[in-house]
N, C-alpha and C. Protein backbone atom coordinates (compact mmCIF):
# COMPACT_ATOMS: atom_id res chain seq x y z
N UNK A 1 96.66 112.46 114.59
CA UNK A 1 96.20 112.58 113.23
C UNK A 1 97.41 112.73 112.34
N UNK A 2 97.51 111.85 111.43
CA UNK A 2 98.85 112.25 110.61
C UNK A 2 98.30 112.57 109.45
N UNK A 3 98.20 113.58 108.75
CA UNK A 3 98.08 114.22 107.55
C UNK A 3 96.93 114.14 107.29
N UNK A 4 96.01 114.47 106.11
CA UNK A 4 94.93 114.71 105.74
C UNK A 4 94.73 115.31 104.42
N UNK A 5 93.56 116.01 104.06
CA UNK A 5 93.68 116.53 102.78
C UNK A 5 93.91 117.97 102.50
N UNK A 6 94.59 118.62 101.31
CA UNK A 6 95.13 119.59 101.10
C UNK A 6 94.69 120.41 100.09
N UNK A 7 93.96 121.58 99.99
CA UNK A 7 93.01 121.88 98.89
C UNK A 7 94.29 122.32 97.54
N UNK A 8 94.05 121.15 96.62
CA UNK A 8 95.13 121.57 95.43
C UNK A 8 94.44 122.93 94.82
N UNK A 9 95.18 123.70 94.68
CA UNK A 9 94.82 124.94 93.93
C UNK A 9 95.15 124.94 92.39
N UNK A 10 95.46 124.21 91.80
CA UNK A 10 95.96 123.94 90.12
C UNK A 10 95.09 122.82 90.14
N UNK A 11 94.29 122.49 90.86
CA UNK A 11 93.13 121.37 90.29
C UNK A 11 93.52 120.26 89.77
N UNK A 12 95.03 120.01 90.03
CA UNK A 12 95.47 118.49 89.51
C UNK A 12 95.11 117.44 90.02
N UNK A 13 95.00 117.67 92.38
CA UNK A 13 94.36 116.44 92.31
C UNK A 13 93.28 116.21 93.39
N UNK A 14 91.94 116.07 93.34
CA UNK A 14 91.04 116.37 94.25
C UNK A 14 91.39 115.64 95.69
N UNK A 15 92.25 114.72 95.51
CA UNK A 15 92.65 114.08 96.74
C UNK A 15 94.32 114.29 97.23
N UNK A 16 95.01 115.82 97.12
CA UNK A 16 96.04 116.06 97.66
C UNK A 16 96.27 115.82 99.21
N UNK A 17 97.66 114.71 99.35
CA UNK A 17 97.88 114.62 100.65
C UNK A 17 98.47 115.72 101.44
N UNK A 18 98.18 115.74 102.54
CA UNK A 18 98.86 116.30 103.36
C UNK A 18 100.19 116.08 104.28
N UNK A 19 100.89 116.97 104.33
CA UNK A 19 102.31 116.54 105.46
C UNK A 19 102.03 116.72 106.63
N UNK A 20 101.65 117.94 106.73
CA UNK A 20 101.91 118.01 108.81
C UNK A 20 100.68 116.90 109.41
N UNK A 21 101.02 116.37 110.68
CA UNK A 21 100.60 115.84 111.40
C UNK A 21 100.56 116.46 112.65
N UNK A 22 99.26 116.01 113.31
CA UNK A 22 98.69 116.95 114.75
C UNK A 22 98.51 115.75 115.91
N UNK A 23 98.67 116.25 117.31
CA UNK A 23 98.11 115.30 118.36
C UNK A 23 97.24 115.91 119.19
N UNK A 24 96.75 115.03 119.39
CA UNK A 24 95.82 115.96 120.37
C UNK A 24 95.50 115.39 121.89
N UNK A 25 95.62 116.30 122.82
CA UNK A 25 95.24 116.24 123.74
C UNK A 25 94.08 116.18 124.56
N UNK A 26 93.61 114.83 124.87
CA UNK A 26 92.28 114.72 125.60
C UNK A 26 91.91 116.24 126.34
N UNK A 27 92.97 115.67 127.81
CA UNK A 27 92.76 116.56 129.01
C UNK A 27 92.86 117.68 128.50
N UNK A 28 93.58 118.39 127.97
CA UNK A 28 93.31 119.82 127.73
C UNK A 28 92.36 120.29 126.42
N UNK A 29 92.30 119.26 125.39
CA UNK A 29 90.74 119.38 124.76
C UNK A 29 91.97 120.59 123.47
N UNK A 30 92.89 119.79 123.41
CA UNK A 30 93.77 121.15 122.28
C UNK A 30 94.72 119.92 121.26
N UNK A 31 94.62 120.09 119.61
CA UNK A 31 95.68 119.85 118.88
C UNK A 31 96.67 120.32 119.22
N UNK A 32 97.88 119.46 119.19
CA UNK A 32 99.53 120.23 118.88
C UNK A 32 99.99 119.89 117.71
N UNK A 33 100.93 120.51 117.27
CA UNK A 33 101.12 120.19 115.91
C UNK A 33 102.78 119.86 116.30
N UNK A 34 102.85 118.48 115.30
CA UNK A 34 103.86 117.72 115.61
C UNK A 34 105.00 117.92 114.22
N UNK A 35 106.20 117.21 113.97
CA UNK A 35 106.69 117.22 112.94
C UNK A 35 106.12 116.73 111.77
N UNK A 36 106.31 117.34 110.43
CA UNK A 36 105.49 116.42 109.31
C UNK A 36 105.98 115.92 109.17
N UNK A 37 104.96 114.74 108.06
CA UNK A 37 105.86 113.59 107.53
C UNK A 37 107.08 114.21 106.18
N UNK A 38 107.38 113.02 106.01
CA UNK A 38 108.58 113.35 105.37
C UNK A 38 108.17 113.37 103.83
N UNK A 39 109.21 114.02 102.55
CA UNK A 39 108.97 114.05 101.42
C UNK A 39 108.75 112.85 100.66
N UNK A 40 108.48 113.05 99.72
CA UNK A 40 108.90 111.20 99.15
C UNK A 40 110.38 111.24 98.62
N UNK A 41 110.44 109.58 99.01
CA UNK A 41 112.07 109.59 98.78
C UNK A 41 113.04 109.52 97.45
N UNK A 42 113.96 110.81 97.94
CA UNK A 42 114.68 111.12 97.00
C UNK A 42 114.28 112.38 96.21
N UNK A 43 113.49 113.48 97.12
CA UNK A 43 113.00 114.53 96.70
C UNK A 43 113.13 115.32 98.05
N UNK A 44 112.28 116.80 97.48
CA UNK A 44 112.13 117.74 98.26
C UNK A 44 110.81 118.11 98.53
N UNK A 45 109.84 117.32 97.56
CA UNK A 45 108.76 117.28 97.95
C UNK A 45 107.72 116.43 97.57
N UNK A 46 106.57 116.69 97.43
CA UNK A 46 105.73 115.25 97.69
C UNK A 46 105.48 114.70 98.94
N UNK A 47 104.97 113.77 98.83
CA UNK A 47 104.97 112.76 100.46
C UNK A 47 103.57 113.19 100.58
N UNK A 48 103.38 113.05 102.25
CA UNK A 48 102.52 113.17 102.81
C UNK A 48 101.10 112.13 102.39
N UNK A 49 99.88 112.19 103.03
CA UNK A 49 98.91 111.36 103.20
C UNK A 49 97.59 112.10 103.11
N UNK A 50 96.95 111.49 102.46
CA UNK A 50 95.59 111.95 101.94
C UNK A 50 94.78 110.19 102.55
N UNK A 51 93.82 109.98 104.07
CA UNK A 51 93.02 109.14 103.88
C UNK A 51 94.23 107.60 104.58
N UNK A 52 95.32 108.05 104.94
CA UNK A 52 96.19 107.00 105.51
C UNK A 52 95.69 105.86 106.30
N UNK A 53 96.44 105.36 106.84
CA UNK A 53 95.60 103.97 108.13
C UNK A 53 96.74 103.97 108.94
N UNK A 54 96.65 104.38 110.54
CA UNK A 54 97.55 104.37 111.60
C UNK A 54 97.33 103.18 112.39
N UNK A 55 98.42 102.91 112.36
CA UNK A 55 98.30 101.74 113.70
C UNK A 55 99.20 102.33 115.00
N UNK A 56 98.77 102.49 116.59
CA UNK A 56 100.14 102.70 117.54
C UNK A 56 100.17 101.41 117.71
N UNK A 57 101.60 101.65 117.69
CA UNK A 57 102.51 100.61 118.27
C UNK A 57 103.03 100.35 119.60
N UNK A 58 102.97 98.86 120.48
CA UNK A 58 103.19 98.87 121.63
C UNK A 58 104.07 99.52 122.35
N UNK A 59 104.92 100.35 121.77
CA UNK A 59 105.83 101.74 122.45
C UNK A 59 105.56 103.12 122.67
N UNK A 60 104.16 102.85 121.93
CA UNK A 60 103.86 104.21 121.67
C UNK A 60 103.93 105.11 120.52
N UNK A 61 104.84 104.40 119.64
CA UNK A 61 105.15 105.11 118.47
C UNK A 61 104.09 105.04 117.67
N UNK A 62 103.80 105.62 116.20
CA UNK A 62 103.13 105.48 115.52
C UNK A 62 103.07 105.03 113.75
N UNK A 63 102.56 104.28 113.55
CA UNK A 63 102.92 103.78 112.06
C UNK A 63 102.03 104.25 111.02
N UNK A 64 102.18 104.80 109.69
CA UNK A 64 101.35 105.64 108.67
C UNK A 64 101.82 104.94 107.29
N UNK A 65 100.53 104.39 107.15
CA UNK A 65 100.43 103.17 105.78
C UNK A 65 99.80 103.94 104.92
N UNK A 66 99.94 103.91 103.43
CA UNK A 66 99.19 104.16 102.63
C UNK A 66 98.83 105.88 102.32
N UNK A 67 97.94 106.31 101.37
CA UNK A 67 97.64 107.59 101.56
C UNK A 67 97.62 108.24 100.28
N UNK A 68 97.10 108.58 99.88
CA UNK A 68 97.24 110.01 98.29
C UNK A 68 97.92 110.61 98.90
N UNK A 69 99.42 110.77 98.09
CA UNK A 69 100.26 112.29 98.57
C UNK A 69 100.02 113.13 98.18
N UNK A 70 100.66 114.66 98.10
CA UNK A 70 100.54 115.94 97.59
C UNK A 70 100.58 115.44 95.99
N UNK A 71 99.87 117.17 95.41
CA UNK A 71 99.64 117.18 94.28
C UNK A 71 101.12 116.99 93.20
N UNK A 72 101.92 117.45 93.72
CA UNK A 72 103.45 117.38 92.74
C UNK A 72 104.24 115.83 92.69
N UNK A 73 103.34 115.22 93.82
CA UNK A 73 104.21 113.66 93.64
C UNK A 73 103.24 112.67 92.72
N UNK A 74 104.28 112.53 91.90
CA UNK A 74 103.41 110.94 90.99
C UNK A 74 103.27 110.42 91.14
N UNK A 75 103.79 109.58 92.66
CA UNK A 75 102.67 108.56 92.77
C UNK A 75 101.54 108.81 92.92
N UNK A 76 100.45 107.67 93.30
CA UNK A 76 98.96 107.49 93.10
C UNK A 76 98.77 107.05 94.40
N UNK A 77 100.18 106.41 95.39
CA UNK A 77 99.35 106.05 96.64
C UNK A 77 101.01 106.00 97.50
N UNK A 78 101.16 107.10 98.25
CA UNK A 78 102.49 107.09 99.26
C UNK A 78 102.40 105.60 99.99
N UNK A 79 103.30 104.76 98.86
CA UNK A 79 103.62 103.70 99.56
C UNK A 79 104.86 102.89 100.45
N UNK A 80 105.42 104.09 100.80
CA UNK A 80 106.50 103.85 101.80
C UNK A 80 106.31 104.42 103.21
N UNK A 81 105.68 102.86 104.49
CA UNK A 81 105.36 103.79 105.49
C UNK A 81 106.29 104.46 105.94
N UNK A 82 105.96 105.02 107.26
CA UNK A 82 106.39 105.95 108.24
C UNK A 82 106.13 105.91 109.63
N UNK A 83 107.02 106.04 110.39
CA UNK A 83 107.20 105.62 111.89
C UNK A 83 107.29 106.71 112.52
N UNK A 84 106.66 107.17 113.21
CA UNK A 84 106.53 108.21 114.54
C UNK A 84 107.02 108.22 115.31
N UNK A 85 107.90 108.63 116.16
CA UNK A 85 108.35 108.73 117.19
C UNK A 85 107.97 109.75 117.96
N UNK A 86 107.06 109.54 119.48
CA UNK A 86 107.00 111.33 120.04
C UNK A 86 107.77 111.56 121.27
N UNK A 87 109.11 110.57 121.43
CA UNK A 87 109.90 111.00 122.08
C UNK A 87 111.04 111.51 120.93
N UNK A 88 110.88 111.75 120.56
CA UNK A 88 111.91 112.62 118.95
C UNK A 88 111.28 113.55 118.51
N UNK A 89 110.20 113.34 118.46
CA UNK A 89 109.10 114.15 117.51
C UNK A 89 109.83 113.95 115.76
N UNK A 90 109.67 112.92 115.15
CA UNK A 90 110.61 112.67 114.24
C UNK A 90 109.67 111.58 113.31
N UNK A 91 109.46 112.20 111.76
CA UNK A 91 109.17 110.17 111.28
C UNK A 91 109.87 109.87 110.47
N UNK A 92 110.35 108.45 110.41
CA UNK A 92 110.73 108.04 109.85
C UNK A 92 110.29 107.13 108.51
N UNK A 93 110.94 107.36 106.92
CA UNK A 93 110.28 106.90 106.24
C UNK A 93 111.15 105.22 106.19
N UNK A 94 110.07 104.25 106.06
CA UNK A 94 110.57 102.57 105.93
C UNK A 94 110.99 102.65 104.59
N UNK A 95 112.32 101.69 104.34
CA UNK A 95 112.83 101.06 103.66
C UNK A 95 111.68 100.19 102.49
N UNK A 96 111.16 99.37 103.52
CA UNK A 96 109.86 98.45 102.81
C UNK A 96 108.98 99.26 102.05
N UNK A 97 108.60 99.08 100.37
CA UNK A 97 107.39 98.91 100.06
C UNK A 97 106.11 98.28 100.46
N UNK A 98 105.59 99.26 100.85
CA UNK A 98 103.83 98.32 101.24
C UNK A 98 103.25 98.62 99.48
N UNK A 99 102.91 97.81 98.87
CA UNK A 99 101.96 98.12 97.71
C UNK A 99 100.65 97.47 97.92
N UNK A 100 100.03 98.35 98.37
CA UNK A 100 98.74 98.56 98.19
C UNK A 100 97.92 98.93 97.23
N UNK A 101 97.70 98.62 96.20
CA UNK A 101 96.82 99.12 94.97
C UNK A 101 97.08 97.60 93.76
N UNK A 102 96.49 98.15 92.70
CA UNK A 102 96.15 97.19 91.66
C UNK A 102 97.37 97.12 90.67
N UNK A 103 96.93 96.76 89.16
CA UNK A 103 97.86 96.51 88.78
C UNK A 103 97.87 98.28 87.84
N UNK A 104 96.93 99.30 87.95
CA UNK A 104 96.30 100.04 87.12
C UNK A 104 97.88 101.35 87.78
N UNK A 105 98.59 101.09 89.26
CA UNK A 105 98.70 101.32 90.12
C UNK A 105 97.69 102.49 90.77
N UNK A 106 96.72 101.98 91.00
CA UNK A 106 95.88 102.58 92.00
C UNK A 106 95.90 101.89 93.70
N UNK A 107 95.90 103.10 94.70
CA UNK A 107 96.27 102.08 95.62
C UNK A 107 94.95 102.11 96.70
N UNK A 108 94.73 101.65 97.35
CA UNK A 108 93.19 101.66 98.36
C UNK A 108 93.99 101.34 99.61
N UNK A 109 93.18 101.35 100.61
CA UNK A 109 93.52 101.80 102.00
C UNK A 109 93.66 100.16 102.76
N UNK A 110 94.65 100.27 103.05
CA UNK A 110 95.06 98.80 103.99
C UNK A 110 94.47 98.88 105.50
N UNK A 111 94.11 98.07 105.73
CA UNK A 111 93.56 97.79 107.31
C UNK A 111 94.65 97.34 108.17
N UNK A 112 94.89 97.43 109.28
CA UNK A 112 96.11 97.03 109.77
C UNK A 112 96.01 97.04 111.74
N UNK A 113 96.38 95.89 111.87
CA UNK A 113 96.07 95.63 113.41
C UNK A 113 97.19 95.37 113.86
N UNK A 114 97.78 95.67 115.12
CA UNK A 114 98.88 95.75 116.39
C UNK A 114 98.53 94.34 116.67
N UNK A 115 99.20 92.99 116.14
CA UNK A 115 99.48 91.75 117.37
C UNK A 115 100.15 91.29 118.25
N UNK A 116 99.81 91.03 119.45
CA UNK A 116 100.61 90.87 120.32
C UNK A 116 102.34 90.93 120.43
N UNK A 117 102.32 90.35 119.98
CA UNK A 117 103.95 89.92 119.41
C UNK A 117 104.52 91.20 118.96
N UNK A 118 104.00 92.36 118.51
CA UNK A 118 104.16 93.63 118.24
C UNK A 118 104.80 93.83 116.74
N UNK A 119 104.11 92.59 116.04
CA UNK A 119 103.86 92.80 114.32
C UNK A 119 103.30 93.26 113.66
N UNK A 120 102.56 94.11 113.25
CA UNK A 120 101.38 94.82 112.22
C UNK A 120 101.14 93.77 111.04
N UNK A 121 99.62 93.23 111.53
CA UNK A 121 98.76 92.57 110.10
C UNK A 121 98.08 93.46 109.83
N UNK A 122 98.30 93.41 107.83
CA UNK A 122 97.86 94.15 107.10
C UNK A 122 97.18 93.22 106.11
N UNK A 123 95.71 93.73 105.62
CA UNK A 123 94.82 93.60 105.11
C UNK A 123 94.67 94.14 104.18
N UNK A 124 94.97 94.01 102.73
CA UNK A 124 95.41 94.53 101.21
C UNK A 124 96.31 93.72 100.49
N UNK A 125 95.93 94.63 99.52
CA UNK A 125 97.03 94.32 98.25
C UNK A 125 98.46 94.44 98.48
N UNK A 126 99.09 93.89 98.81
CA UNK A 126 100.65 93.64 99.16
C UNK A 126 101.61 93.00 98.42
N UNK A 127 102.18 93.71 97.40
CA UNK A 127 103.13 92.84 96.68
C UNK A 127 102.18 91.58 96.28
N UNK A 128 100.83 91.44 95.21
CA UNK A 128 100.57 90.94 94.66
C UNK A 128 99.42 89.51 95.47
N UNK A 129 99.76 89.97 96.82
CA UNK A 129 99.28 89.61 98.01
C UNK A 129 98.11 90.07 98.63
N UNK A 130 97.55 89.49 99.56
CA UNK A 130 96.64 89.97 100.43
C UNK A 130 96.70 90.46 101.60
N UNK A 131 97.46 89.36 102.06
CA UNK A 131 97.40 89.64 103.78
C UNK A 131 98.78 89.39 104.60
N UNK A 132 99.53 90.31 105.05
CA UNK A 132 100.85 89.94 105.15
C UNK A 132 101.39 90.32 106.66
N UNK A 133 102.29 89.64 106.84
CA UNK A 133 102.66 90.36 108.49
C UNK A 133 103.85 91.23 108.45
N UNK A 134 103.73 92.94 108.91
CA UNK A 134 105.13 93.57 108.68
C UNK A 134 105.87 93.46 110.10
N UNK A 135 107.18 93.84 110.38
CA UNK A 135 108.03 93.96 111.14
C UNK A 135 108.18 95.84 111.23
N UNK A 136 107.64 96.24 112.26
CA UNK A 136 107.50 97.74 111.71
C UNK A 136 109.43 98.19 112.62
N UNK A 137 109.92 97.66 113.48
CA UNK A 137 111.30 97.59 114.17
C UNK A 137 112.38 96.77 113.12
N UNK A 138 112.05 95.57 112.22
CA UNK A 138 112.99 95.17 111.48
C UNK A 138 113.16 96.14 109.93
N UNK A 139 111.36 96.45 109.99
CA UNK A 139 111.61 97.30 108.57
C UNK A 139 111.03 96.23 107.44
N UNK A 140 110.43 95.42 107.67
CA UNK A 140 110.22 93.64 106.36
C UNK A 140 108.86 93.47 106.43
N UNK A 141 108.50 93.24 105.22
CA UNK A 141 107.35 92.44 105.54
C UNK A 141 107.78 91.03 105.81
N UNK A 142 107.10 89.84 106.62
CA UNK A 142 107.48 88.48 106.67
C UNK A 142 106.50 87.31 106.38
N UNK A 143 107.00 86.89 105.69
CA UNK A 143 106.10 85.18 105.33
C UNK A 143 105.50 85.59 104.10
N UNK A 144 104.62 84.94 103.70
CA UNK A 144 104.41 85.06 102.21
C UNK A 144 102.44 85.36 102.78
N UNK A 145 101.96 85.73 101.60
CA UNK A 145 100.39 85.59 101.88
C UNK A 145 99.62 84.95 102.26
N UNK A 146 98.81 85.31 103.39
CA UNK A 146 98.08 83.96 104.46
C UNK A 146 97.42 83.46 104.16
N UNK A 147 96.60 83.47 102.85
CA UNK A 147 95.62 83.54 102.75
C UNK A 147 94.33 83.66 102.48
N UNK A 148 93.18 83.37 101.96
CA UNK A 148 91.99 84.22 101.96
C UNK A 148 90.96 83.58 102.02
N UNK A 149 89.98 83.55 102.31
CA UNK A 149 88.81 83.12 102.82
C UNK A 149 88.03 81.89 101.31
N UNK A 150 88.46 82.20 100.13
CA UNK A 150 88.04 82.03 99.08
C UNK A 150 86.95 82.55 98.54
N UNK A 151 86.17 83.42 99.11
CA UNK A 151 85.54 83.66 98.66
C UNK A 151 85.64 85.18 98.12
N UNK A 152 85.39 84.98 96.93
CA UNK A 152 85.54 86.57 95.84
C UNK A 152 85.18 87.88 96.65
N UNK A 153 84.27 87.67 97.24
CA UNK A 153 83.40 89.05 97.48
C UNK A 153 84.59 89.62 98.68
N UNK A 154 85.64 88.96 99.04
CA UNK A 154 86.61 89.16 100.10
C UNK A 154 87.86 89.24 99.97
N UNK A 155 87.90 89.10 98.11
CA UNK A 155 89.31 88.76 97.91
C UNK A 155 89.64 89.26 96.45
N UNK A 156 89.30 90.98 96.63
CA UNK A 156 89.56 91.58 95.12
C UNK A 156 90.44 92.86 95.35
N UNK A 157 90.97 93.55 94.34
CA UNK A 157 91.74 94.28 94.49
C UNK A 157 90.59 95.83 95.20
N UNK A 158 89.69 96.09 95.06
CA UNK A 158 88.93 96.78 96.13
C UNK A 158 89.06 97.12 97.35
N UNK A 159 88.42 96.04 98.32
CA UNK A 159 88.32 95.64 99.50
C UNK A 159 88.96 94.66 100.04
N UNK A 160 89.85 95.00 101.26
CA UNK A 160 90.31 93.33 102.15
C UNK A 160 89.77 93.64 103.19
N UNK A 161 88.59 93.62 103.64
CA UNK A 161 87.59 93.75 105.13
C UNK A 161 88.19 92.66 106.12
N UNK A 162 89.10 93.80 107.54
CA UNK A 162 89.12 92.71 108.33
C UNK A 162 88.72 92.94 109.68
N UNK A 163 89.00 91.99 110.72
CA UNK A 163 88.50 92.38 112.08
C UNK A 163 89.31 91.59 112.86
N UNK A 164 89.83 91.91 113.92
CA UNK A 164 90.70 91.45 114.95
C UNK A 164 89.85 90.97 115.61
N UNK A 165 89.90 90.12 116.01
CA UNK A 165 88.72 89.07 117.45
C UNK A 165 89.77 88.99 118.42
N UNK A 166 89.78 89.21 119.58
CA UNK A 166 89.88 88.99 120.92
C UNK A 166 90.87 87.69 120.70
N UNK A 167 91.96 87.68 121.03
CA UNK A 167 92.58 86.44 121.19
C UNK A 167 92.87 85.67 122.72
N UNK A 168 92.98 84.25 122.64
CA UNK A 168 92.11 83.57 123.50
C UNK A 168 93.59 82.74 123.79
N UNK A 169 94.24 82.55 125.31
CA UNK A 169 94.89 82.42 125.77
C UNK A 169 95.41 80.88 125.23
């Protein structure tokens, strides 16, 4: 679980993110609590995730897109992911902007699937985009927007509804 919500007590913002992140253990049926995420950058505080989207990654590591941060950071949507490591216990914040949100900057929650190849497709608003492939080891997003179905009800700053199908040799 990486972050969550944080009850703001100055009522600034009903959706304060959270920093610490927890794992949990099947077999023993217990959270541990891991390192938090990091501040936003170029501060001492802020950061964290309110509502994020994790993808693991074929190493094991873990990737944290998106999110309402804490109440003291101005942004509207922590858009610089973050990489997990739990042989470090360490995250790291990416270089890359993911922008996820509109032009209002409001940002909504990206969908995001592990492909083979060990690229993360993401499903959102991306740099003016929809649907983009990141490099979560180079740090880039790559190629330009794939895409979209054409049809409206699938292709607004709202919703990018997606689904991974089984890929076929």
């Amino acid at each position: 679980s990486a972050a969550g919500h944080v009850h703001d007590p100055n009522g600034v913002s009903p959706f304060a993110g959270e920093r610490s992140t927890w794992l949990y253990e099947p077999r023993a049926n217990r959270w541990i609590r891991v390192s938090d995420l990091n501040p936003r950058p170029g501060a001492s505080n802020g950061g964290g995730r309110w509502y994020p989207t994790l993808v693991t990654l074929g190493n094991g590591e873990v990737m944290a897109f998106s999110g309402h941060p804490q109440a003291e950071d101005p942004r509207h949507n922590n858009d610089r992911p973050e990489r997990y490591s739990p042989w470090s216990n360490r995250w790291t914040t990416m270089a890359t902007t993911i922008w996820t949100g509109n032009a209002a900057g409001r940002g909504f929650y990206p969908r995001a699937h592990l492909l083979r190849d060990g690229l993360v497709f993401i499903a959102m608003h991306i740099a003016g985009s929809n649907k983009r492939l990141f490099d979560p080891f180079a740090d880039q997003l790559l190629g330009t927007d794939i895409g979209c179905t054409g049809i409206k009800a699938y292709d607004n700053f709202w919703d990018v509804p997606s689904v991974l199908l089984p890929l076929l040799p």
